[in-house]
PDB file of N, CA and C in Angstrom:
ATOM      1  N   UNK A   1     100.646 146.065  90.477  1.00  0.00           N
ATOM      2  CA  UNK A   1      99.944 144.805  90.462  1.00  0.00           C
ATOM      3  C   UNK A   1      98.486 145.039  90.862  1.00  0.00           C
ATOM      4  N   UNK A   2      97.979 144.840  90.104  1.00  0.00           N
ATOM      5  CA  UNK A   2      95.980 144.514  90.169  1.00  0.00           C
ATOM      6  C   UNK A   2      95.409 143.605  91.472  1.00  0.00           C
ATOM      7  N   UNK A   3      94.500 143.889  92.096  1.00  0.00           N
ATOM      8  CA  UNK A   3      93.992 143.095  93.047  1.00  0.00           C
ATOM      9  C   UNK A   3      93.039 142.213  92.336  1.00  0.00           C
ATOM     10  N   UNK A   4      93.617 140.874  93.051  1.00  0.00           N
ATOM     11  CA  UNK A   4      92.497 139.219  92.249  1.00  0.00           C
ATOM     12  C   UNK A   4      91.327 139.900  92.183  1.00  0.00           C
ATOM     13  N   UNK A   5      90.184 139.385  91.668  1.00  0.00           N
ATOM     14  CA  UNK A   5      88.872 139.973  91.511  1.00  0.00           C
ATOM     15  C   UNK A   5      88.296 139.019  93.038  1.00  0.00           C
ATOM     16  N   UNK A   6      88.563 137.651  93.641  1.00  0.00           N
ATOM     17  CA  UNK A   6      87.816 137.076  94.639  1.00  0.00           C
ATOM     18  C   UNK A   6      88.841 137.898  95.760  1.00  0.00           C
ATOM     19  N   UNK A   7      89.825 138.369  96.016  1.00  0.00           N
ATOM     20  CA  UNK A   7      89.733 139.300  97.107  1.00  0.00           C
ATOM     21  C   UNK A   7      89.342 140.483  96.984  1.00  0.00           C
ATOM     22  N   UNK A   8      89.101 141.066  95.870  1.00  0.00           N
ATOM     23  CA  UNK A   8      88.101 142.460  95.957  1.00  0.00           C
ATOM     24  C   UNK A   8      86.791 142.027  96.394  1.00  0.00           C
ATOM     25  N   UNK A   9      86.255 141.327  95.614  1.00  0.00           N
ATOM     26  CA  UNK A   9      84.899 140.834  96.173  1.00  0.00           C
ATOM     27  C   UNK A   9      84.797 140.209  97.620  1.00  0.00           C
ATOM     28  N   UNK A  10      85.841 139.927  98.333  1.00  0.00           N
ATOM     29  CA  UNK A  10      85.869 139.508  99.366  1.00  0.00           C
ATOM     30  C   UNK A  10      85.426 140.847 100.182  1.00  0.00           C
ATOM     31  N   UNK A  11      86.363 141.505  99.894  1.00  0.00           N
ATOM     32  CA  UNK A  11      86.274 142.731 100.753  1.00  0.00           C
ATOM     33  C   UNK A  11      85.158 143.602 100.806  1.00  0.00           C
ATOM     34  N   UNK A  12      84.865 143.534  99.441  1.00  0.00           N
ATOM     35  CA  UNK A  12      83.355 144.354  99.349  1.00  0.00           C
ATOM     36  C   UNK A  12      82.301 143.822 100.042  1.00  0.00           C
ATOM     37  N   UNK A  13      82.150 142.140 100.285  1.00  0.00           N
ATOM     38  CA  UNK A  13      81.219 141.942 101.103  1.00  0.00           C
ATOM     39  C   UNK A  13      81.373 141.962 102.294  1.00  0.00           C
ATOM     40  N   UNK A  14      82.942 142.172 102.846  1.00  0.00           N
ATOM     41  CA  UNK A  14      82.895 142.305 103.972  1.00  0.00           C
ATOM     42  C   UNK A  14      82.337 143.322 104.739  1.00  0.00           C
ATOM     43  N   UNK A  15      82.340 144.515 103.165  1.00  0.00           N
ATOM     44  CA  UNK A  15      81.973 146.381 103.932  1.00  0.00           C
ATOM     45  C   UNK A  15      80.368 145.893 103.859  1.00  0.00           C
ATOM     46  N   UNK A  16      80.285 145.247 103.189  1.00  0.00           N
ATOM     47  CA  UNK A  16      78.681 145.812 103.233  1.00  0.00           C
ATOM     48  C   UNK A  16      78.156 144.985 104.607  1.00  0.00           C
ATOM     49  N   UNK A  17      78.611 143.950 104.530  1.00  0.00           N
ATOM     50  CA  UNK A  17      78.327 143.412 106.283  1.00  0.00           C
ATOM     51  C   UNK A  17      78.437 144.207 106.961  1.00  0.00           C
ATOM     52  N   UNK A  18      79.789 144.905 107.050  1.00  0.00           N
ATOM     53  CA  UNK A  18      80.477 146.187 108.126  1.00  0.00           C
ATOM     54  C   UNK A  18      78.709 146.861 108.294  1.00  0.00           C
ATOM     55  N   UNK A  19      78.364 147.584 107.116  1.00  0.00           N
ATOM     56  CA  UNK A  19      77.000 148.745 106.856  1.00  0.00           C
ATOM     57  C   UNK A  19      75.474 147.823 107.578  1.00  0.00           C
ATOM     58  N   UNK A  20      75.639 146.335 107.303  1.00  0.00           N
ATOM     59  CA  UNK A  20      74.456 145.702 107.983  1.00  0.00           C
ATOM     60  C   UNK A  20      73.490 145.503 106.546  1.00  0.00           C
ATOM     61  N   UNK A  21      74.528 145.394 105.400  1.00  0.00           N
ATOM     62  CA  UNK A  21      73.669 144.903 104.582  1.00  0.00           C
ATOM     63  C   UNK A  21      73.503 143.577 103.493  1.00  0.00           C
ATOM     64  N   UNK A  22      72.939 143.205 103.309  1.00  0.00           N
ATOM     65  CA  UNK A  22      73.075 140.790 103.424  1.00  0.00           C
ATOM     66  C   UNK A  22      73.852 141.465 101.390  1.00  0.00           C
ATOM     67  N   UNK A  23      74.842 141.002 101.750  1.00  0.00           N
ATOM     68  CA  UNK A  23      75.324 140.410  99.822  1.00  0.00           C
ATOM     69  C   UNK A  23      75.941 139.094 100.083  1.00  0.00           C
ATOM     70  N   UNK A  24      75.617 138.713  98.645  1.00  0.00           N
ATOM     71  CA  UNK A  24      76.339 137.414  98.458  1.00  0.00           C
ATOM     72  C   UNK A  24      76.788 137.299  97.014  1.00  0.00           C
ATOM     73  N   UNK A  25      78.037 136.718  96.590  1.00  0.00           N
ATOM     74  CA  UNK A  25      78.667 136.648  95.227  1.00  0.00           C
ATOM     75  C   UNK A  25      77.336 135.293  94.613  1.00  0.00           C
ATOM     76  N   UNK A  26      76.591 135.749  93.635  1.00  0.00           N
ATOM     77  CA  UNK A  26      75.426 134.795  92.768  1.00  0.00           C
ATOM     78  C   UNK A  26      76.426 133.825  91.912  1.00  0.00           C
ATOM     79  N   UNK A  27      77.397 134.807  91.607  1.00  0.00           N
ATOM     80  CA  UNK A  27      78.174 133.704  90.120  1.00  0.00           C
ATOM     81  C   UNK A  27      79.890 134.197  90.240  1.00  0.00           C
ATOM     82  N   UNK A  28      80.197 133.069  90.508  1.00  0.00           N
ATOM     83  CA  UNK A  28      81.712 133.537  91.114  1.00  0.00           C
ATOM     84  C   UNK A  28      82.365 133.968  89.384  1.00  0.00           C
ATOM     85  N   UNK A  29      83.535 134.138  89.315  1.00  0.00           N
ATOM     86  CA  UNK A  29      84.321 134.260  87.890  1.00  0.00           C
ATOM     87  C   UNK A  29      85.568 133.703  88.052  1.00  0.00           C
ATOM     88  N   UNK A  30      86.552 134.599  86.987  1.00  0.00           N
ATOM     89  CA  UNK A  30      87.888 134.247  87.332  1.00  0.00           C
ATOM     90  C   UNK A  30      88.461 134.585  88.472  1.00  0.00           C
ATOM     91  N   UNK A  31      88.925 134.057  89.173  1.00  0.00           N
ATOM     92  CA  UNK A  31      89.543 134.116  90.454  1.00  0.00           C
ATOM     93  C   UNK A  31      90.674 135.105  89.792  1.00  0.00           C
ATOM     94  N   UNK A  32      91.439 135.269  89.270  1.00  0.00           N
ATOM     95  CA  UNK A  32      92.731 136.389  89.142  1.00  0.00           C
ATOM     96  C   UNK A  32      91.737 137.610  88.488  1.00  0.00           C
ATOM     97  N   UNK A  33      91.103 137.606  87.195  1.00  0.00           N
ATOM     98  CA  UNK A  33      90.579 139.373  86.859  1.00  0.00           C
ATOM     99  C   UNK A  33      89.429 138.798  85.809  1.00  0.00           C
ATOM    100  N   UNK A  34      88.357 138.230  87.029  1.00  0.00           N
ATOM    101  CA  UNK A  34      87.157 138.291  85.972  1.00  0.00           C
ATOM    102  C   UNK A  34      86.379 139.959  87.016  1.00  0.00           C
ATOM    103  N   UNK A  35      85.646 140.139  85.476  1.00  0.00           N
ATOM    104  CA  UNK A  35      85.109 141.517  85.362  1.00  0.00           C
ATOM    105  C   UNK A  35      84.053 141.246  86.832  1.00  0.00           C
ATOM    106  N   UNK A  36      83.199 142.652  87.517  1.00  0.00           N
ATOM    107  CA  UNK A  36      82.935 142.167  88.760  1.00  0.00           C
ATOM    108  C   UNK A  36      81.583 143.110  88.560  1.00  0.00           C
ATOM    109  N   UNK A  37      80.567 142.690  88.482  1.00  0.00           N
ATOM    110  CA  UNK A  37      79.382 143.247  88.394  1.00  0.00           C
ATOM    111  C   UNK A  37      78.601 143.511  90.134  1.00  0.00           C
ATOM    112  N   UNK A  38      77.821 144.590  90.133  1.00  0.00           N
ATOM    113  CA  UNK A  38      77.428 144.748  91.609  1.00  0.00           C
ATOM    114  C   UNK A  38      75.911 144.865  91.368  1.00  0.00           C
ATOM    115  N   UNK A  39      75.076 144.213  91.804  1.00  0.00           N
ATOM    116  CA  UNK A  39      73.533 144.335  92.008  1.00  0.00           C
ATOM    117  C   UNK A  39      72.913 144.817  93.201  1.00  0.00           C
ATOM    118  N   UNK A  40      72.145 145.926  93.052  1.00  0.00           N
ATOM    119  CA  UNK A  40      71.786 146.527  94.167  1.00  0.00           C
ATOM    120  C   UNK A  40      70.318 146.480  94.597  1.00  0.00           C
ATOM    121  N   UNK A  41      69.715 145.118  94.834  1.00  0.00           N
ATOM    122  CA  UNK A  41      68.448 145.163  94.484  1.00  0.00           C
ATOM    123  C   UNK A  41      67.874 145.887  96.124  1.00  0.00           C
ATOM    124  N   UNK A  42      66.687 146.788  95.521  1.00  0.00           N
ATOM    125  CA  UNK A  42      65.719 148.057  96.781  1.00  0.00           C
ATOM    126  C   UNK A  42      65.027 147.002  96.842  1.00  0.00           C
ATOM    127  N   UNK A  43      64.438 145.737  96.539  1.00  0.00           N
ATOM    128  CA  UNK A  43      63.339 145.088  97.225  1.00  0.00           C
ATOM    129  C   UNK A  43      62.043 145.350  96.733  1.00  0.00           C
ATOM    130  N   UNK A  44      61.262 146.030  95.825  1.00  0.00           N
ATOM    131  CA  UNK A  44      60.477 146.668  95.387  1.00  0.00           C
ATOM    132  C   UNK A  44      60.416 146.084  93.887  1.00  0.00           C
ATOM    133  N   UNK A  45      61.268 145.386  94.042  1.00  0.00           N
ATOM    134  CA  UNK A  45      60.949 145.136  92.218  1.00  0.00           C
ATOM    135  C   UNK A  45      61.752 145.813  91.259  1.00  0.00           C
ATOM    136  N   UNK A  46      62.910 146.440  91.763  1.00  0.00           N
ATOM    137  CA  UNK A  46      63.843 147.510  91.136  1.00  0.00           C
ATOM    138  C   UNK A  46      65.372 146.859  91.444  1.00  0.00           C
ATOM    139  N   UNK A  47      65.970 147.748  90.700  1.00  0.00           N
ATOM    140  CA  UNK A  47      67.297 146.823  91.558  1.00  0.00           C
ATOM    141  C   UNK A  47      68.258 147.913  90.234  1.00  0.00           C
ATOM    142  N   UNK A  48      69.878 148.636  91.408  1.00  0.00           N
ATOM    143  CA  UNK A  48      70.532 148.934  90.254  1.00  0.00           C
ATOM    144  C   UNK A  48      71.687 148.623  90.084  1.00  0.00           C
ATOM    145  N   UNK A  49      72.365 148.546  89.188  1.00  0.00           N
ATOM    146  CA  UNK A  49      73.412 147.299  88.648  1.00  0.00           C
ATOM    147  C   UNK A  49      74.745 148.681  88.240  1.00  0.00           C
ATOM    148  N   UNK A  50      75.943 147.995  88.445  1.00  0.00           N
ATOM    149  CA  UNK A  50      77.009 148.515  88.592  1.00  0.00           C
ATOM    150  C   UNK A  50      78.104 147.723  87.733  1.00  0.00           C
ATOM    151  N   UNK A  51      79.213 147.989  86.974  1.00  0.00           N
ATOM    152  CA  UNK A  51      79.715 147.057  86.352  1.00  0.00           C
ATOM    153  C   UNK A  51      81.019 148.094  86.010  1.00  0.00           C
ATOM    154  N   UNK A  52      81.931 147.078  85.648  1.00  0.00           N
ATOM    155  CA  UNK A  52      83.339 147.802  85.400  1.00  0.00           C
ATOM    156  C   UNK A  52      83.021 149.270  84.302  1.00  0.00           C
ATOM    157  N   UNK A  53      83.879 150.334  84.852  1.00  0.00           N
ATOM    158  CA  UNK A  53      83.287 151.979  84.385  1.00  0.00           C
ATOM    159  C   UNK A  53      84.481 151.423  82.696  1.00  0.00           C
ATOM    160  N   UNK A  54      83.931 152.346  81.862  1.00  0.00           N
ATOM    161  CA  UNK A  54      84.597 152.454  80.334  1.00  0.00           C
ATOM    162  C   UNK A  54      86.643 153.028  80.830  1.00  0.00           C
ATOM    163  N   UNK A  55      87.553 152.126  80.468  1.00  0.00           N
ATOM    164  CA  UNK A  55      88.865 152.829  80.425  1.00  0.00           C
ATOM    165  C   UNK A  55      89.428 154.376  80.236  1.00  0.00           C
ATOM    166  N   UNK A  56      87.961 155.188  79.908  1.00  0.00           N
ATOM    167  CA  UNK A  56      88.324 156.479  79.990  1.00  0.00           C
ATOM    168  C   UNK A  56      88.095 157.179  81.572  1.00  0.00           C
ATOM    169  N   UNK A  57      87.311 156.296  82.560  1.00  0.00           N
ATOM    170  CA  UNK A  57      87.626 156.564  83.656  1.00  0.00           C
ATOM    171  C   UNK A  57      88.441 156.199  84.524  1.00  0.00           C
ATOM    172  N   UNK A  58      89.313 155.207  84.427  1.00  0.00           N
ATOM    173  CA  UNK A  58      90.572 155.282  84.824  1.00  0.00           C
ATOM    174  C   UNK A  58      91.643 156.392  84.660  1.00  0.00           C
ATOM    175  N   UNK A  59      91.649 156.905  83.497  1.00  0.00           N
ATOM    176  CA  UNK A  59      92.740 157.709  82.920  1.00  0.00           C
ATOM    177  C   UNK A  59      91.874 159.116  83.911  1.00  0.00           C
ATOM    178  N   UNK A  60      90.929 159.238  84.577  1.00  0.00           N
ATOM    179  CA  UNK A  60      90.072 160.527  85.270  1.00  0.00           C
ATOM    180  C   UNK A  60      91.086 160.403  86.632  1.00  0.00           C
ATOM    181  N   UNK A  61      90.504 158.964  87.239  1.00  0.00           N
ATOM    182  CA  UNK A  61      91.205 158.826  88.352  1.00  0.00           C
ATOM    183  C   UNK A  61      92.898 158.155  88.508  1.00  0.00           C
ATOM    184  N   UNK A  62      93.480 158.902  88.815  1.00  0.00           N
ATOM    185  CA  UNK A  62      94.865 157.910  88.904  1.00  0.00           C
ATOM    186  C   UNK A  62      95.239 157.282  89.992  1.00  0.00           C
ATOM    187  N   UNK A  63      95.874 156.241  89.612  1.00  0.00           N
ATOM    188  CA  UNK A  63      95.879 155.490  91.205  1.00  0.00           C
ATOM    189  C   UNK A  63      94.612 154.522  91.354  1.00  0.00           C
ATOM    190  N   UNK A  64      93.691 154.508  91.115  1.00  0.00           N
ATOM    191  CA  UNK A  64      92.272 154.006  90.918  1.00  0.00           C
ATOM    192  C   UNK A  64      92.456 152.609  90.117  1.00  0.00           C
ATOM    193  N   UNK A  65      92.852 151.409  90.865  1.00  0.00           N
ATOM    194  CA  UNK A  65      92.343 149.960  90.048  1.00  0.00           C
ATOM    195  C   UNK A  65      91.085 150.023  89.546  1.00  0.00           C
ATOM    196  N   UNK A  66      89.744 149.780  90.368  1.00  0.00           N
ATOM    197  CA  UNK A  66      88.845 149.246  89.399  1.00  0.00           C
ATOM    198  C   UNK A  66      87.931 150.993  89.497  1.00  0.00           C
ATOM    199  N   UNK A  67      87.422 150.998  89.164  1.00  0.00           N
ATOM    200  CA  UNK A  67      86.441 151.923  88.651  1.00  0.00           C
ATOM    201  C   UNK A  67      85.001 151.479  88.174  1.00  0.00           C
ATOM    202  N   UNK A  68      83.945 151.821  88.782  1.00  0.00           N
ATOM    203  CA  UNK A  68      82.164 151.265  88.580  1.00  0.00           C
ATOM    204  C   UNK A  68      82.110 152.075  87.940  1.00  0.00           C
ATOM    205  N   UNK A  69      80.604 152.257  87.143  1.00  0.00           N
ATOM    206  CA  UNK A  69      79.826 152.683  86.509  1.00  0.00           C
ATOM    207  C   UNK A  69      78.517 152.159  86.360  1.00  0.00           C
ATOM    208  N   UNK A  70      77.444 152.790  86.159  1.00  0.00           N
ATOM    209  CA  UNK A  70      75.988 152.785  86.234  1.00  0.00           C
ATOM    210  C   UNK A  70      75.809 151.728  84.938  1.00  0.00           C
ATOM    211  N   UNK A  71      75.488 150.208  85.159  1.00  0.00           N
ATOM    212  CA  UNK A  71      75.793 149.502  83.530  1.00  0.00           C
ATOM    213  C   UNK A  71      74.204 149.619  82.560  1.00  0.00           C
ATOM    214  N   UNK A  72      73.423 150.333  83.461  1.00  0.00           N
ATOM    215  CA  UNK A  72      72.078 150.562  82.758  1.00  0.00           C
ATOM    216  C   UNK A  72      71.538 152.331  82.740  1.00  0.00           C
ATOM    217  N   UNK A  73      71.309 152.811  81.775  1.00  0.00           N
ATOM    218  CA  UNK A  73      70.411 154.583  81.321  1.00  0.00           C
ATOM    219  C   UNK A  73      69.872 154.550  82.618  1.00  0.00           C
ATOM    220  N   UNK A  74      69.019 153.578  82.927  1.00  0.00           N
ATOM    221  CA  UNK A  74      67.711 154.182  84.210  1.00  0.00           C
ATOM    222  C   UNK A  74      68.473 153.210  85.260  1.00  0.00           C
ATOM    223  N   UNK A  75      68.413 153.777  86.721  1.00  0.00           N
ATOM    224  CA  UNK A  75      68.622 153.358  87.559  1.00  0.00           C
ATOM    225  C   UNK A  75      67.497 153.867  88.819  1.00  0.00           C
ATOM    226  N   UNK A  76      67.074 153.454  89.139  1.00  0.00           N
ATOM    227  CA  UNK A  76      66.730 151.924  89.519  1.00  0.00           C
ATOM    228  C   UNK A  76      65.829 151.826  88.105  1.00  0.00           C
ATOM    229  N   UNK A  77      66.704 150.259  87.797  1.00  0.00           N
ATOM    230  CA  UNK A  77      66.022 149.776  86.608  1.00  0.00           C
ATOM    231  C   UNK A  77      64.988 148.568  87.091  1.00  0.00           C
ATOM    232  N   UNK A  78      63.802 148.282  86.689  1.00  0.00           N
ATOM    233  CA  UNK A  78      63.183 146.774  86.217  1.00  0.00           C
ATOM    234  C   UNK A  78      64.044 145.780  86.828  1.00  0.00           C
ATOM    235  N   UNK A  79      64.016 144.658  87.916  1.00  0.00           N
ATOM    236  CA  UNK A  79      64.536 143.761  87.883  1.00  0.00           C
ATOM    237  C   UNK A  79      64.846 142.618  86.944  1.00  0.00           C
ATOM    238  N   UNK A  80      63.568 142.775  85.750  1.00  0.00           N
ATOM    239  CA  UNK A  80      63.378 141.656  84.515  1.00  0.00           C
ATOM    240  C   UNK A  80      64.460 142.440  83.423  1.00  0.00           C
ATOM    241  N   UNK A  81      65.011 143.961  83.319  1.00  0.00           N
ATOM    242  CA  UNK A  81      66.180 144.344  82.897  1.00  0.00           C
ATOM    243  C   UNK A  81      67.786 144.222  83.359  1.00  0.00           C
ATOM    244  N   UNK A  82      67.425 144.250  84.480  1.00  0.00           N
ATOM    245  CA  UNK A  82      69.031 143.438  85.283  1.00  0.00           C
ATOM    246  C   UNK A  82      68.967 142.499  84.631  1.00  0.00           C
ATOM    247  N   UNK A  83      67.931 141.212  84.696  1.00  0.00           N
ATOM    248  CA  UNK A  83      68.406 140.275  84.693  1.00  0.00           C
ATOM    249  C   UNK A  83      68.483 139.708  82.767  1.00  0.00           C
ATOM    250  N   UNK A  84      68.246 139.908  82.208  1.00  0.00           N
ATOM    251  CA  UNK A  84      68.109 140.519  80.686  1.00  0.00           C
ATOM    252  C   UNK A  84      69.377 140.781  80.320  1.00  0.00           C
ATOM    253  N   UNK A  85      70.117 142.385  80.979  1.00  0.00           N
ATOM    254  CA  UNK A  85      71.555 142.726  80.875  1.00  0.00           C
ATOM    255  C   UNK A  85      72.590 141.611  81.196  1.00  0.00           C
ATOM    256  N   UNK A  86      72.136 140.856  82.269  1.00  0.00           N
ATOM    257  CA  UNK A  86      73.427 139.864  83.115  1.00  0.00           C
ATOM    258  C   UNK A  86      73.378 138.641  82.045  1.00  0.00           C
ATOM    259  N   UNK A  87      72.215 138.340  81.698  1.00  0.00           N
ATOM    260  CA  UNK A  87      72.396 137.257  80.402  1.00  0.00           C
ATOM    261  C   UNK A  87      72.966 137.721  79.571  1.00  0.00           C
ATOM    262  N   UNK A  88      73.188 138.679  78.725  1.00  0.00           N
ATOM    263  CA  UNK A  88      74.081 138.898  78.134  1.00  0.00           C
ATOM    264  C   UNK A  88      75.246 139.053  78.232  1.00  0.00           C
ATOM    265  N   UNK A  89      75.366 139.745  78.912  1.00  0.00           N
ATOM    266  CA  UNK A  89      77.042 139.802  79.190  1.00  0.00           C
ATOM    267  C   UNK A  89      77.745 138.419  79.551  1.00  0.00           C
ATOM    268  N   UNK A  90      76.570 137.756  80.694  1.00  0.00           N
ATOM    269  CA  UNK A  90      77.495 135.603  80.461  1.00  0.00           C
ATOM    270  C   UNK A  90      77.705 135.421  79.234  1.00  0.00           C
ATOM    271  N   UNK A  91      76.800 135.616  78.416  1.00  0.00           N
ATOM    272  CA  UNK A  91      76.918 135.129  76.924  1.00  0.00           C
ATOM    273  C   UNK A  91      78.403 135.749  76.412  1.00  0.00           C
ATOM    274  N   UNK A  92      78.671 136.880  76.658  1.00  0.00           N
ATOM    275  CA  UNK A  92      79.904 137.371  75.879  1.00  0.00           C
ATOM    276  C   UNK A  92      80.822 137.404  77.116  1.00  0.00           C
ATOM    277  N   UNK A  93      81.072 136.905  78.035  1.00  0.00           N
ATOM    278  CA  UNK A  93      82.209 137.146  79.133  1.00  0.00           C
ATOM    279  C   UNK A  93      81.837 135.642  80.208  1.00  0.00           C
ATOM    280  N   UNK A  94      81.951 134.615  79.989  1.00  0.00           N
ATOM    281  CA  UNK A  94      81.785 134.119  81.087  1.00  0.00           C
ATOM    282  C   UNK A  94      82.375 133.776  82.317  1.00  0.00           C
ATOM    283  N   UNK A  95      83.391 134.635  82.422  1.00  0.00           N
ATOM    284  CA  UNK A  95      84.100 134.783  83.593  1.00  0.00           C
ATOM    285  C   UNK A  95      83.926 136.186  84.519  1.00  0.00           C
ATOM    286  N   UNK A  96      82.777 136.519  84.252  1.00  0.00           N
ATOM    287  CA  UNK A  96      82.178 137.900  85.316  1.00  0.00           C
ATOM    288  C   UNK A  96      81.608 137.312  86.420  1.00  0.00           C
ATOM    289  N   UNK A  97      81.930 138.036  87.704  1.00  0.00           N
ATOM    290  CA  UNK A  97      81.620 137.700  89.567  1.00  0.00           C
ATOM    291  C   UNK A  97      80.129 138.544  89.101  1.00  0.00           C
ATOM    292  N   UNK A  98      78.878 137.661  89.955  1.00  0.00           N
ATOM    293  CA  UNK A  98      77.863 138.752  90.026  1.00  0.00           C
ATOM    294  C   UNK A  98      78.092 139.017  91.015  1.00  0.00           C
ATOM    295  N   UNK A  99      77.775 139.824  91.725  1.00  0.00           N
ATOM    296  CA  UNK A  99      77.431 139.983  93.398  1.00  0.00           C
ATOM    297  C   UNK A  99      76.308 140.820  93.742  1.00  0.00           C
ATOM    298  N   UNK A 100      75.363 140.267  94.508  1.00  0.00           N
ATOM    299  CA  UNK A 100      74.065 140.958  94.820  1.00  0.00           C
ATOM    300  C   UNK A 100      74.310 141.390  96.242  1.00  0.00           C
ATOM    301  N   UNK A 101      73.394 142.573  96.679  1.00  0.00           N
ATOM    302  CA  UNK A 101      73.262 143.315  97.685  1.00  0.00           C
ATOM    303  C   UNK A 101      71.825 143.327  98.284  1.00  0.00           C
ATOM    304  N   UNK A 102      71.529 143.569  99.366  1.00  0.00           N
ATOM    305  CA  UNK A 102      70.112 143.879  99.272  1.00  0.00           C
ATOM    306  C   UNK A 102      69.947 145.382 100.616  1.00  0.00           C
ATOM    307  N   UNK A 103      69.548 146.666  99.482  1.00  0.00           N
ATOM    308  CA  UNK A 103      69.315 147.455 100.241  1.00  0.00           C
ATOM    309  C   UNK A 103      68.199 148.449  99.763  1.00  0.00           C
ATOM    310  N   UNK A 104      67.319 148.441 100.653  1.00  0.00           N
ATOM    311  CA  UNK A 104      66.008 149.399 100.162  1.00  0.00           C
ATOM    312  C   UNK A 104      66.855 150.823  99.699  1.00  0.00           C
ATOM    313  N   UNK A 105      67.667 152.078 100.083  1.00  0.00           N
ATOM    314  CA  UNK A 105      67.755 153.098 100.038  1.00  0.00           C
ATOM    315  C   UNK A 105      68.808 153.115  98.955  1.00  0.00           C
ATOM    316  N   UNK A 106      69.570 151.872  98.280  1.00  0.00           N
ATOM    317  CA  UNK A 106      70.184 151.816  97.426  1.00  0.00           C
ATOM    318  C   UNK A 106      71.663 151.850  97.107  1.00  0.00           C
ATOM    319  N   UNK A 107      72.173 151.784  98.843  1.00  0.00           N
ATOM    320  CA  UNK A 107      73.407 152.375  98.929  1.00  0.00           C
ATOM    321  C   UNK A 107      74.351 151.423  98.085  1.00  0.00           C
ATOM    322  N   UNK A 108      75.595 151.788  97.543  1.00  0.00           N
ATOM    323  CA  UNK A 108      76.128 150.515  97.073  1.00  0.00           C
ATOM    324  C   UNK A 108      77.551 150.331  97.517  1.00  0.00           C
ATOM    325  N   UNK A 109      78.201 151.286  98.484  1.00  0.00           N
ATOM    326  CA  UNK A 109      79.822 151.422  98.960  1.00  0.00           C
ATOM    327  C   UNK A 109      80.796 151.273  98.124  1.00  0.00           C
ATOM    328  N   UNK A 110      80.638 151.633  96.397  1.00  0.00           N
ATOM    329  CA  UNK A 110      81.359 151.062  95.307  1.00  0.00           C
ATOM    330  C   UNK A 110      82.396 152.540  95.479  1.00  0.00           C
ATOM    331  N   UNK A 111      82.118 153.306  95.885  1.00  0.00           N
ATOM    332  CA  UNK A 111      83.303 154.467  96.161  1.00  0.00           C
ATOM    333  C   UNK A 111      84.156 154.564  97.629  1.00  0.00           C
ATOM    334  N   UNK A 112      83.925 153.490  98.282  1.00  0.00           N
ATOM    335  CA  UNK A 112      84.708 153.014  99.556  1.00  0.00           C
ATOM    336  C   UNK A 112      85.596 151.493  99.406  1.00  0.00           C
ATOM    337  N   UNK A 113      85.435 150.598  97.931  1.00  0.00           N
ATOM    338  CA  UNK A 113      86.410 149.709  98.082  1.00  0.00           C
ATOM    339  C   UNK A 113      87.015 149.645  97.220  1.00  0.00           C
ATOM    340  N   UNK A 114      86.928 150.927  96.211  1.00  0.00           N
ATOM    341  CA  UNK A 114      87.604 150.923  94.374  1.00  0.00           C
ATOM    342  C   UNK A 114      89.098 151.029  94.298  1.00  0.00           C
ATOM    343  N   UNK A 115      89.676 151.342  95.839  1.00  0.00           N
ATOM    344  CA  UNK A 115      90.941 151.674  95.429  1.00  0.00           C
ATOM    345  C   UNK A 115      91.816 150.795  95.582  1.00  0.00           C
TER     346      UNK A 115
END
């Protein structure tokens, strides 16, 4: 059984509180398995974005529910490209969680709540 997407996201903001760093869910989704996007904005005008990894990385990790991936080539991307990418994807998914972070050094704890 899959974990809801609002208690994963629960938890993830709980770690990043744990670390001392401010997130908040921007655009909630489906409460049972909307897709769960992570924004990592450095404050600078940059910001890098995280989003469910392609089904061939699941089959890498086993045991592994969700799995991230880098959803943009350049990271730290343009904030006016985050936000560019996230319109699109509402357009074709409108049941995706955003969730923003805010950390200058970029950390994102997406390999401490994937499992």
């Amino acid at each position: 059984m899959r974990l809801k997407s609002a208690l994963w996201v629960a938890a993830y903001l709980r770690r990043c509180q744990v670390e001392g760093v401010f997130a908040v869910v921007r655009r909630r989704g489906a409460e049972e398995a909307g897709a769960i996007f992570v924004r990592i904005s450095r404050l600078d005008g940059t910001s890098d974005l995280f989003g469910p990894a392609p089904q061939s990385a699941f089959d890498a990790v086993p045991g592994v529910e969700r799995v991230f991936s880098a959803s943009l080539a350049e990271q730290p991307a343009p904030d006016a490209a985050i936000e560019a990418f996230l319109a699109r994807e509402l357009k074709f998914d409108p049941d995706v969680w955003i969730v923003e972070a805010e950390d200058r050094a970029g950390r994102n704890f997406l390999d401490l709540v994937s499992v």
